[in-house]
N, C-alpha and C. Protein backbone atom coordinates (compact mmCIF):
# COMPACT_ATOMS: atom_id res chain seq x y z
N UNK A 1 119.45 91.08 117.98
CA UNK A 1 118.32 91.63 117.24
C UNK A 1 118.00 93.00 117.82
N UNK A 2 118.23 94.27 117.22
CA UNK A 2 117.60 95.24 117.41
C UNK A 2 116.40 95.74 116.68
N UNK A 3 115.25 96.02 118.03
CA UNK A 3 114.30 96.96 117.42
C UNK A 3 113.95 98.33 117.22
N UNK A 4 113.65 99.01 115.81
CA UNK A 4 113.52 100.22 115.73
C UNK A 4 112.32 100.34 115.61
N UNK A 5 111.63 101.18 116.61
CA UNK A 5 110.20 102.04 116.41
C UNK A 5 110.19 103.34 115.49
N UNK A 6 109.67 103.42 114.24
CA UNK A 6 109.94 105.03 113.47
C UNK A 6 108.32 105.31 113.32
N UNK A 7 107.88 106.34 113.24
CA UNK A 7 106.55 106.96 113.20
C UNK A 7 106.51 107.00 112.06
N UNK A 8 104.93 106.42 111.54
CA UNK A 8 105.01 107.04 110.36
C UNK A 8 105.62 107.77 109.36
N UNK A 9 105.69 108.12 108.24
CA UNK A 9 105.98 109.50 107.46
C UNK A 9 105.90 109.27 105.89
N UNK A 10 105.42 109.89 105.35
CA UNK A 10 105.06 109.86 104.13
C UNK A 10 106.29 108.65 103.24
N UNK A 11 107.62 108.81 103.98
CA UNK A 11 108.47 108.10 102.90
C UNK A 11 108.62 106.47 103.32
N UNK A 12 107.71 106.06 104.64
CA UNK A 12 107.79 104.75 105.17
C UNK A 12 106.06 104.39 104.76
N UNK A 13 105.09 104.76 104.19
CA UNK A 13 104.19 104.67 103.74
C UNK A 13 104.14 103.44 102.99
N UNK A 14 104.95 103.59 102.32
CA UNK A 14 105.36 101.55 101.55
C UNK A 14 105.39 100.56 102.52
N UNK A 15 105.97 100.71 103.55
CA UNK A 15 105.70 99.43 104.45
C UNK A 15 104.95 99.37 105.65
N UNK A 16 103.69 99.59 105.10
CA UNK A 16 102.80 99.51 105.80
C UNK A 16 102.10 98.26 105.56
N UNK A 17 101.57 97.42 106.34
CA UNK A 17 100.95 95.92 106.06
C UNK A 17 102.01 95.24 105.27
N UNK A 18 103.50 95.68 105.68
CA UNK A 18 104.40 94.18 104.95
C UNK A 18 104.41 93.40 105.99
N UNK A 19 103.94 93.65 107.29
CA UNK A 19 104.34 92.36 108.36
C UNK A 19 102.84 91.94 108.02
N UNK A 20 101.40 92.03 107.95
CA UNK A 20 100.30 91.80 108.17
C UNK A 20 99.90 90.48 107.62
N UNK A 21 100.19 89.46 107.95
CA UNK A 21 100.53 87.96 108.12
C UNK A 21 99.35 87.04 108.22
N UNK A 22 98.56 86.14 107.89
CA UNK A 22 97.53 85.27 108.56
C UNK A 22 97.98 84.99 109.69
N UNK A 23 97.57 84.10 110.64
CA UNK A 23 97.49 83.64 111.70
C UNK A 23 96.87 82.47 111.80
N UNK A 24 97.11 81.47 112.50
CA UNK A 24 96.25 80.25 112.78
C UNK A 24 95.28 80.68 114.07
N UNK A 25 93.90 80.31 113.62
CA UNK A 25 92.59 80.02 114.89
C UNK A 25 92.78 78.78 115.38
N UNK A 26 93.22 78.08 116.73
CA UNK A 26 92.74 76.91 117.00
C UNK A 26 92.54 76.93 118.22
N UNK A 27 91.63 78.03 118.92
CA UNK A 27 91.10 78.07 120.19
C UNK A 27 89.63 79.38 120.50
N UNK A 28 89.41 79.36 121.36
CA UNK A 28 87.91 80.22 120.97
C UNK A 28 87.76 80.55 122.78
N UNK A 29 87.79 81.77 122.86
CA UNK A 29 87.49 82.12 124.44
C UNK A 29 85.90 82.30 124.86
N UNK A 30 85.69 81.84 125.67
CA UNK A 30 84.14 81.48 126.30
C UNK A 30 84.23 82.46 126.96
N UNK A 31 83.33 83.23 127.52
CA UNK A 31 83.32 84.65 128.43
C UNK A 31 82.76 84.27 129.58
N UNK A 32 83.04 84.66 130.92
CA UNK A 32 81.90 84.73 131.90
C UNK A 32 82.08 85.96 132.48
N UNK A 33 81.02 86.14 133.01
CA UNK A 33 80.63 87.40 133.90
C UNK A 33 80.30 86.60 134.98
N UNK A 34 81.40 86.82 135.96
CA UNK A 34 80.83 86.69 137.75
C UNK A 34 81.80 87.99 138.73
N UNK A 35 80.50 88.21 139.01
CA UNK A 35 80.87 88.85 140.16
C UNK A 35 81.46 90.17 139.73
N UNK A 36 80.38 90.59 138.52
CA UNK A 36 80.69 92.37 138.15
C UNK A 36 82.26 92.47 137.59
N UNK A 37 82.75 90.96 136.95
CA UNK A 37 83.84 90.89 136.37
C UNK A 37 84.20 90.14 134.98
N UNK A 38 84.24 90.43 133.92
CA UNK A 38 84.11 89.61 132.33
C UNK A 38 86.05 89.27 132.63
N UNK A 39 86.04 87.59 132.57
CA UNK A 39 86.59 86.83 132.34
C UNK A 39 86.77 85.97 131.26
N UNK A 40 87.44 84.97 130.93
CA UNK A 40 86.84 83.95 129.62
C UNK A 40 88.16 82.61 130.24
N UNK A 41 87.74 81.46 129.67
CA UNK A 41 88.40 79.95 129.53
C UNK A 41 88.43 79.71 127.72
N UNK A 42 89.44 79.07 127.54
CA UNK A 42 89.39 79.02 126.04
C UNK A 42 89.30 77.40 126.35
N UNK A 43 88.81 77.39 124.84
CA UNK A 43 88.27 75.73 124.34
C UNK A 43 89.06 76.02 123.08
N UNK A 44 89.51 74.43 122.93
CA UNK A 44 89.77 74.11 121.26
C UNK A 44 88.77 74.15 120.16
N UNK A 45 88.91 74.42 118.89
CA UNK A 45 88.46 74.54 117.58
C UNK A 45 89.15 74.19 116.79
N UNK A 46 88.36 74.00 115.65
CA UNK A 46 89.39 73.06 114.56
C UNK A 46 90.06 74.40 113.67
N UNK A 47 91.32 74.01 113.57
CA UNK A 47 91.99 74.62 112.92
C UNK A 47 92.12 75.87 111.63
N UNK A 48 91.93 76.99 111.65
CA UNK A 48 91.59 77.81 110.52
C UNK A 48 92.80 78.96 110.11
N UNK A 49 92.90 78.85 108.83
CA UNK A 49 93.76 80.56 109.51
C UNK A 49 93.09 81.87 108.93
N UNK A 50 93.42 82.71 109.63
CA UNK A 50 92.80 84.00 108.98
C UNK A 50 93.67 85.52 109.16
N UNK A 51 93.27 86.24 107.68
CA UNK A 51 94.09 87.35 107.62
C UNK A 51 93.30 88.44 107.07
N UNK A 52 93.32 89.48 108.32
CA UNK A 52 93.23 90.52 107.78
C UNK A 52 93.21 91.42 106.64
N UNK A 53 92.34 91.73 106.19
CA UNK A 53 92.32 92.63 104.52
C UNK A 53 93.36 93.92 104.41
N UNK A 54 93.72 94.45 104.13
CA UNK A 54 94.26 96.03 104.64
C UNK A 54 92.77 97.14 104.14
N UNK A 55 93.96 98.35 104.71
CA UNK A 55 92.69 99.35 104.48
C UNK A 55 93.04 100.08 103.21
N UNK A 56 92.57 100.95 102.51
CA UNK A 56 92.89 101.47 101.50
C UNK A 56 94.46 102.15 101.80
N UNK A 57 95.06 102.77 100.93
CA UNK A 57 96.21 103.68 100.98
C UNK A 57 95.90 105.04 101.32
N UNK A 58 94.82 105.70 101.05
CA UNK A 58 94.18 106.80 101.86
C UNK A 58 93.75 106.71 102.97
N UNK A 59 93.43 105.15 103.90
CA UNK A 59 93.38 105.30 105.29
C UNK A 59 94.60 105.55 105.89
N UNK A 60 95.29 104.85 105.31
CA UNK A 60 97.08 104.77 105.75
C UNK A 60 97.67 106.62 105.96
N UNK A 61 97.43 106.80 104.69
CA UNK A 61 97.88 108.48 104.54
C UNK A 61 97.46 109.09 105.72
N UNK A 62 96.28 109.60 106.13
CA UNK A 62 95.20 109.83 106.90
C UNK A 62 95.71 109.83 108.10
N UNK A 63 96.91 109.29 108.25
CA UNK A 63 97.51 109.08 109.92
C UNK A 63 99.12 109.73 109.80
N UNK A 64 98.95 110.96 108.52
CA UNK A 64 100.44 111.49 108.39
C UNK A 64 99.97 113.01 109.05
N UNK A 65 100.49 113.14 109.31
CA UNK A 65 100.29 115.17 109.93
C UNK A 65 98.90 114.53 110.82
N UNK A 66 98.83 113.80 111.58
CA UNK A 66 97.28 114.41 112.32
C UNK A 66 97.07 114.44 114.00
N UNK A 67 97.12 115.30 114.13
CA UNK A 67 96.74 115.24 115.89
C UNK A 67 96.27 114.28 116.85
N UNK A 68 95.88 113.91 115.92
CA UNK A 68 94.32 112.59 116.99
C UNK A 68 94.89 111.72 116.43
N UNK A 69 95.72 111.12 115.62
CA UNK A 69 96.14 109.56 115.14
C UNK A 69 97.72 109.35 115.27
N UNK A 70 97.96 108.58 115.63
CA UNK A 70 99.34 107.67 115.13
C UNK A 70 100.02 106.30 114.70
N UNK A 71 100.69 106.76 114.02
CA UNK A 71 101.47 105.04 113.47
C UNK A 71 102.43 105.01 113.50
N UNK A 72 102.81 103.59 114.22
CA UNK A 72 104.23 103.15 114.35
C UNK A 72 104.36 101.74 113.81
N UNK A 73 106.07 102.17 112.89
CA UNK A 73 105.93 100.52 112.48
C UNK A 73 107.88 100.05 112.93
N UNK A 74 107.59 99.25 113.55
CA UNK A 74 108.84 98.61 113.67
C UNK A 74 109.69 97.38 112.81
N UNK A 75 110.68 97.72 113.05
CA UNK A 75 111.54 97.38 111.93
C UNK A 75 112.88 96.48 112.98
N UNK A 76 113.64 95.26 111.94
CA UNK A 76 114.59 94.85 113.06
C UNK A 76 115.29 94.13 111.74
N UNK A 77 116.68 94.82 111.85
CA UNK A 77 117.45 94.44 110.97
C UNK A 77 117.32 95.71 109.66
N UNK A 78 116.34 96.51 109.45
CA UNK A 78 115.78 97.05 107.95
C UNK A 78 114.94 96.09 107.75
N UNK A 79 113.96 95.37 108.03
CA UNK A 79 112.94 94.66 107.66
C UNK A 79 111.58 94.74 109.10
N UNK A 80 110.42 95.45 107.77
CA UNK A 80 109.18 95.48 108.84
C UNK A 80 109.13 94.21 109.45
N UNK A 81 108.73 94.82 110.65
CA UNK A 81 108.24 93.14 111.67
C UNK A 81 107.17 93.72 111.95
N UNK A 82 106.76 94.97 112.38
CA UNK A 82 105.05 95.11 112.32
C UNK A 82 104.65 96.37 112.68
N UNK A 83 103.24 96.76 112.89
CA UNK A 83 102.89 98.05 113.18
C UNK A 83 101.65 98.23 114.07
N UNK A 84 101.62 99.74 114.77
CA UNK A 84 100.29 99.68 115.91
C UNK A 84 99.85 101.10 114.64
N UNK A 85 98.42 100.99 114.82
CA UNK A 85 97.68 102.79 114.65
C UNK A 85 96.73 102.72 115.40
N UNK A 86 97.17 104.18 115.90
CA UNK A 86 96.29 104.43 116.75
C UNK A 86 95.69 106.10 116.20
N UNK A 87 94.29 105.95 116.95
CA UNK A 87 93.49 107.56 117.01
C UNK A 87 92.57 107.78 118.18
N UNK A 88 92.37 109.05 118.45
CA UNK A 88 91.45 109.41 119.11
C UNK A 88 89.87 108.67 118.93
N UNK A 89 89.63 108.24 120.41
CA UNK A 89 87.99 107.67 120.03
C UNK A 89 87.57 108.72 120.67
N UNK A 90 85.82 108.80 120.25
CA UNK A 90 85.11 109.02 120.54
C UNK A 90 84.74 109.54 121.99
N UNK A 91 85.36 108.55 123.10
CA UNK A 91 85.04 108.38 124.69
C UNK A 91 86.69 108.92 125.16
N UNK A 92 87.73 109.86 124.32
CA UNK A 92 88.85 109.76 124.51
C UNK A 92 89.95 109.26 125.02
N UNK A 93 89.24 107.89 125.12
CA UNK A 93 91.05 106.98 124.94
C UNK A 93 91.36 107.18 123.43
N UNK A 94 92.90 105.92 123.25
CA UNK A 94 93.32 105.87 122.15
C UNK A 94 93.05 104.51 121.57
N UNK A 95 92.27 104.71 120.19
CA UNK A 95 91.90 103.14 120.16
C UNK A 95 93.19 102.85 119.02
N UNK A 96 93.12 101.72 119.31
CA UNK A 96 94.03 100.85 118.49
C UNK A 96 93.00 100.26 117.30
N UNK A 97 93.43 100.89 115.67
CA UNK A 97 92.84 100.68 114.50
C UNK A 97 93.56 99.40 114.06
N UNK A 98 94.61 99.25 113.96
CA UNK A 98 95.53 98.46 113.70
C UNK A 98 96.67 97.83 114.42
N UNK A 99 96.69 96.68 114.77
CA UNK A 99 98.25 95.83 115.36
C UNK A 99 98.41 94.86 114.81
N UNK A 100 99.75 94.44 114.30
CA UNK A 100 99.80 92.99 114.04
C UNK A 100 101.30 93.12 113.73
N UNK A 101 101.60 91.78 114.16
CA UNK A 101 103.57 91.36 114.12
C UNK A 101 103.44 90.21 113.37
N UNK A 102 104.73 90.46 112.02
CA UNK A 102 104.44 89.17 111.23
C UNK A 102 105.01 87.80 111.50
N UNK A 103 104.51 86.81 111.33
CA UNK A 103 104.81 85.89 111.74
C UNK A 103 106.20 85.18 112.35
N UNK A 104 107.20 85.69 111.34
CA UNK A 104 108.55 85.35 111.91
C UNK A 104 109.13 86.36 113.03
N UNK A 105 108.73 87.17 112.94
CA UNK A 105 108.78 88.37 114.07
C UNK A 105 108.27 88.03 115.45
N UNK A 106 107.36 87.26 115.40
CA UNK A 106 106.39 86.90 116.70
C UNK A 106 107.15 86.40 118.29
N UNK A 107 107.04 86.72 119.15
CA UNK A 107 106.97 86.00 120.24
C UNK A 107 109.04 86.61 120.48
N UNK A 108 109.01 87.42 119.51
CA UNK A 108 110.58 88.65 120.37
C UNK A 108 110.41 89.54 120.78
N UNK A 109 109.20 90.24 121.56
CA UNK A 109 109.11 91.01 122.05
C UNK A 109 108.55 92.42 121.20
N UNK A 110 108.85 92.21 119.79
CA UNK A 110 108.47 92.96 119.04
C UNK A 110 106.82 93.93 119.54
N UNK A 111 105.68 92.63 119.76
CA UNK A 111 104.45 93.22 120.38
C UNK A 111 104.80 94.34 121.23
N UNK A 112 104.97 93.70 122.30
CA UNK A 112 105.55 94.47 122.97
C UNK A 112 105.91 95.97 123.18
N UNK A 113 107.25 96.05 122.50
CA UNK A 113 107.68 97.08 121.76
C UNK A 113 106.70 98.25 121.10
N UNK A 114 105.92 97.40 120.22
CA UNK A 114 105.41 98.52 119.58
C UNK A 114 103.70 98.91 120.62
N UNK A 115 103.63 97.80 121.44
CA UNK A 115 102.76 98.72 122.48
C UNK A 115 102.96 99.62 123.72
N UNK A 116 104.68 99.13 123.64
CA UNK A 116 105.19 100.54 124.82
C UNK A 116 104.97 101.86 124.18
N UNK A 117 105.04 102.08 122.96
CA UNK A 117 105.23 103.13 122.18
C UNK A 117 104.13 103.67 121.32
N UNK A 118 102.62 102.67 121.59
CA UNK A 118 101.66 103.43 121.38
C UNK A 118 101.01 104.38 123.12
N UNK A 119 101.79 103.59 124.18
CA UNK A 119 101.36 103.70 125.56
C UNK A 119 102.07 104.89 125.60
N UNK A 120 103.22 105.21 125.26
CA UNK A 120 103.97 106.63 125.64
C UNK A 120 103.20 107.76 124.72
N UNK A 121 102.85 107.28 123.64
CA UNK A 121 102.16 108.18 122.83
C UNK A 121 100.25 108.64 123.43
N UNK A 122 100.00 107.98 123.48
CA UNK A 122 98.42 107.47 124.47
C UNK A 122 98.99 109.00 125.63
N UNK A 123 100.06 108.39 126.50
CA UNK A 123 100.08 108.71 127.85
C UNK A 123 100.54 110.91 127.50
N UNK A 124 101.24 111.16 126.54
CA UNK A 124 101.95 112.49 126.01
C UNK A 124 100.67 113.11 125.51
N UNK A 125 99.83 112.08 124.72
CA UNK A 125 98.59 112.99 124.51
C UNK A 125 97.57 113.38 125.77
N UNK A 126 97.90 112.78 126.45
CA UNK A 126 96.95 112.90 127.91
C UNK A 126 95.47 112.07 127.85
N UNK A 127 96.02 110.70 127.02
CA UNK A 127 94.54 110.39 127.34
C UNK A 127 94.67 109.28 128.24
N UNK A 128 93.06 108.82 128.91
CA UNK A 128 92.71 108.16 129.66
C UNK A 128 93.56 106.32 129.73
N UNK A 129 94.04 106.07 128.52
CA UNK A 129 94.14 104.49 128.22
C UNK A 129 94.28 104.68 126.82
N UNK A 130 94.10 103.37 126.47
CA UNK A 130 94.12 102.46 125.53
C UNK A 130 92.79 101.55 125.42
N UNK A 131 92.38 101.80 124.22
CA UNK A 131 91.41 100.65 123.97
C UNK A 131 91.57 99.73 122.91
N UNK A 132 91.11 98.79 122.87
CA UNK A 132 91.22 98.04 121.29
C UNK A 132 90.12 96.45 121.29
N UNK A 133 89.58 96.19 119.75
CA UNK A 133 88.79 95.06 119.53
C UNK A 133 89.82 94.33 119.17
N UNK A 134 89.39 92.94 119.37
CA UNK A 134 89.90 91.49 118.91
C UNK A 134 88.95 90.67 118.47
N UNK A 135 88.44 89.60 118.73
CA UNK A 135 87.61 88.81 118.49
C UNK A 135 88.03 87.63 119.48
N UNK A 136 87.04 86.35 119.45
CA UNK A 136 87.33 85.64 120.61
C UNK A 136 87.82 84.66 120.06
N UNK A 137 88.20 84.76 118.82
CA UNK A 137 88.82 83.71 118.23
C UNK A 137 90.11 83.78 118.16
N UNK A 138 90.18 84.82 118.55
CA UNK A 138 92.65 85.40 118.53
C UNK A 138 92.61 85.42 119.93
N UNK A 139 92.55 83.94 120.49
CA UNK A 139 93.44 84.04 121.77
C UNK A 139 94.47 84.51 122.04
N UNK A 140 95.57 83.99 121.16
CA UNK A 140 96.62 84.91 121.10
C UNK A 140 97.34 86.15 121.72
N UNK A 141 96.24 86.62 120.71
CA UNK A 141 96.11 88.36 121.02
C UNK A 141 95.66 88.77 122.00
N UNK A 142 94.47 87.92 122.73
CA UNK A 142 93.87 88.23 124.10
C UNK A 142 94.83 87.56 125.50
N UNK A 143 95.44 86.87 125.00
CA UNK A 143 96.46 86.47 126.04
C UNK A 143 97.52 88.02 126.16
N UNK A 144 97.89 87.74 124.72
CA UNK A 144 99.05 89.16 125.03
C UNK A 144 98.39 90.59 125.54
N UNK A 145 97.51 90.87 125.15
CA UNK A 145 96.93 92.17 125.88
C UNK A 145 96.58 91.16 127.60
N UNK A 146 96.05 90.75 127.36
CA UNK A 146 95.88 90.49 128.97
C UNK A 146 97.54 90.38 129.85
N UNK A 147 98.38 89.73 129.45
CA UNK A 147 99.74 89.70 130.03
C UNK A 147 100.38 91.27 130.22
N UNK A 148 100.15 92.00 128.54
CA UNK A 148 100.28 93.91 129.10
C UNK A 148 100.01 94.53 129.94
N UNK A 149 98.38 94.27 130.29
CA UNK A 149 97.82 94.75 131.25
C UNK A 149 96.79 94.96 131.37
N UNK A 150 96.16 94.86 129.97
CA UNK A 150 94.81 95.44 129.52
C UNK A 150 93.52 94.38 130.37
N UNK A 151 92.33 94.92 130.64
CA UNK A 151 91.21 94.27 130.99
C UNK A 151 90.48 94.23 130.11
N UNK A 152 89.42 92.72 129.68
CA UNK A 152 88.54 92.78 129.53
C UNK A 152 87.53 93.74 129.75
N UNK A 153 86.86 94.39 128.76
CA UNK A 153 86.03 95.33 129.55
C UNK A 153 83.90 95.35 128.83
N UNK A 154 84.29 94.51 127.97
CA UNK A 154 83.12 94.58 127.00
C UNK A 154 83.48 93.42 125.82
N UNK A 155 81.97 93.21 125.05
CA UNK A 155 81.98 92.27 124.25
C UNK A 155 80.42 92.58 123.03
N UNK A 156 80.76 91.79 122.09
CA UNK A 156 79.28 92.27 121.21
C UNK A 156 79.36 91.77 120.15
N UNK A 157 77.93 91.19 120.32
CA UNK A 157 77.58 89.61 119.76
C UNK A 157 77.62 90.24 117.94
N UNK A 158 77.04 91.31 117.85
CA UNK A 158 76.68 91.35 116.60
C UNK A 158 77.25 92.68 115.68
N UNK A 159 78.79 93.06 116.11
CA UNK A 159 79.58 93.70 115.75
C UNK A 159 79.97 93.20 114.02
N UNK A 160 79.92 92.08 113.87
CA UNK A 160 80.35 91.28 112.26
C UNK A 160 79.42 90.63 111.93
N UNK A 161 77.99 91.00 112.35
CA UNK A 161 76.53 90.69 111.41
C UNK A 161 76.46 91.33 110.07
N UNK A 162 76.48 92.39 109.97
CA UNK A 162 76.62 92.87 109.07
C UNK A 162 77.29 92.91 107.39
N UNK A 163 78.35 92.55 107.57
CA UNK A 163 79.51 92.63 107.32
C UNK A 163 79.40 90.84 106.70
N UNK A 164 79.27 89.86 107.59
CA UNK A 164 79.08 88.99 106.95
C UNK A 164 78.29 88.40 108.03
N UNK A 165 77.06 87.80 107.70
CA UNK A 165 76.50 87.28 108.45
C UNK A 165 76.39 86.22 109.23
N UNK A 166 77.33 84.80 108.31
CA UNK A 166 78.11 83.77 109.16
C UNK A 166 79.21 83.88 109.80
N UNK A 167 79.62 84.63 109.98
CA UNK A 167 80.58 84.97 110.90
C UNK A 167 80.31 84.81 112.21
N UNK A 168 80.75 83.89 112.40
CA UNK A 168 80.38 83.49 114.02
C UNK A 168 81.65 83.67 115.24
N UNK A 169 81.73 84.95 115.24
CA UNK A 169 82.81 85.88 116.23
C UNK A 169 82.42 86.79 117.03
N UNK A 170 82.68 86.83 118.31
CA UNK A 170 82.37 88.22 119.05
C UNK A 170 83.65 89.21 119.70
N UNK A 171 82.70 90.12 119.08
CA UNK A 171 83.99 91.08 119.14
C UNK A 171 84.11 91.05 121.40
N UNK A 172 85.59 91.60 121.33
CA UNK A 172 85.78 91.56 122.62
C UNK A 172 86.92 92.99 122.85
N UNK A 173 86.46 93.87 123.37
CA UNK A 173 86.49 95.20 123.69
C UNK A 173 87.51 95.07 125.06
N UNK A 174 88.99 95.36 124.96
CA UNK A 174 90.19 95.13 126.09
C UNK A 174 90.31 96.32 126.14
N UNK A 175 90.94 97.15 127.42
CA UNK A 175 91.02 98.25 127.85
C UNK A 175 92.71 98.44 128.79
N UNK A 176 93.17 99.43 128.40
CA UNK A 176 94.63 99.39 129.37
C UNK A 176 94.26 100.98 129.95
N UNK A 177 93.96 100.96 131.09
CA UNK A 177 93.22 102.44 132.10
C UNK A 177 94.31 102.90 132.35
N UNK A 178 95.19 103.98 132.35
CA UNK A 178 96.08 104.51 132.99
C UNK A 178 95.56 105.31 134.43
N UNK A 179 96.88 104.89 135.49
CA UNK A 179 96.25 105.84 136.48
C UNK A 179 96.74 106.73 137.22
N UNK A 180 96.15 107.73 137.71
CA UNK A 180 96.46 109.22 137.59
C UNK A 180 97.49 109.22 138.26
């Protein structure tokens, strides 16, 4: 199995969100804070799956020619297996807008892959890290950033109040610090 990382470009614009897959929920991370340090233990939950909406085709565009953003989508065989975007935040790391590997893709390293290559991109622009949200319901995902490298660094209860109000998720704010 080989993987290809290609950047964006107007003519790979079509396969964008072909890996973007549901996922099964059947665990939920509990947080603690001891000792000036956010940790978590996961507990079981009953079974759900959930998938991501995409963003319009003008968010997608939006990350062709631009300084402060990038997208990478990897491919293995000629078939998407998945993609990272990233942009400039605010506090100048690089946040991660988008990740996800589709299901049959999962667990080859693919993740991986396409986070060495938002990290070389992160690291060429000269910024501080990597940031990115999850929720505490994609263990998953918080396992694999935690195995990368990333820390826990923050959390917030009422990030998806809005938005929908039963939503009973907290967002959880992981951080990969590069150091000097």
């Amino acid at each position: 199995m080989g993987i290809i990382i290609k950047e964006l470009t107007a003519a790979l614009l079509q396969d964008i969100n072909k890996a973007n897959d549901e996922f099964i929920i059947d665990s939920k991370a509990i947080l603690h804070y001891i000792n000036g340090k956010l940790s978590y233990t996961v507990v079981p939950v009953p079974e759900r799956l959930k998938k991501y909406e995409p963003e319009t085709p003008a968010f997608y565009a939006s990350y062709l020619d631009s300084p402060d953003k990038a997208c990478f989508i990897a491919y293995v065989d000629g078939e998407v297996a998945g993609q990272i975007l990233l942009r400039r935040n605010w506090n100048r790391f690089a946040w991660v807008d988008d990740f996800g590997v589709g299901v049959k893709f999962r667990r080859q390293g693919i993740g991986k892959a396409l986070m060495s290559r938002a990290e070389e991109w992160a690291r060429i622009e000269q910024y501080p890290g990597i940031m990115l949200e999850t929720q505490d319901t994609n263990v998953k995902a918080c396992r694999f950033y935690e195995k990368y490298g990333f820390i826990l660094g923050g959390f917030d209860t009422y990030s998806y109040h809005a938005a929908d109000r039963n939503r009973e998720e907290i967002a959880l704010y992981w951080y990969l610090v590069f150091g000097n």
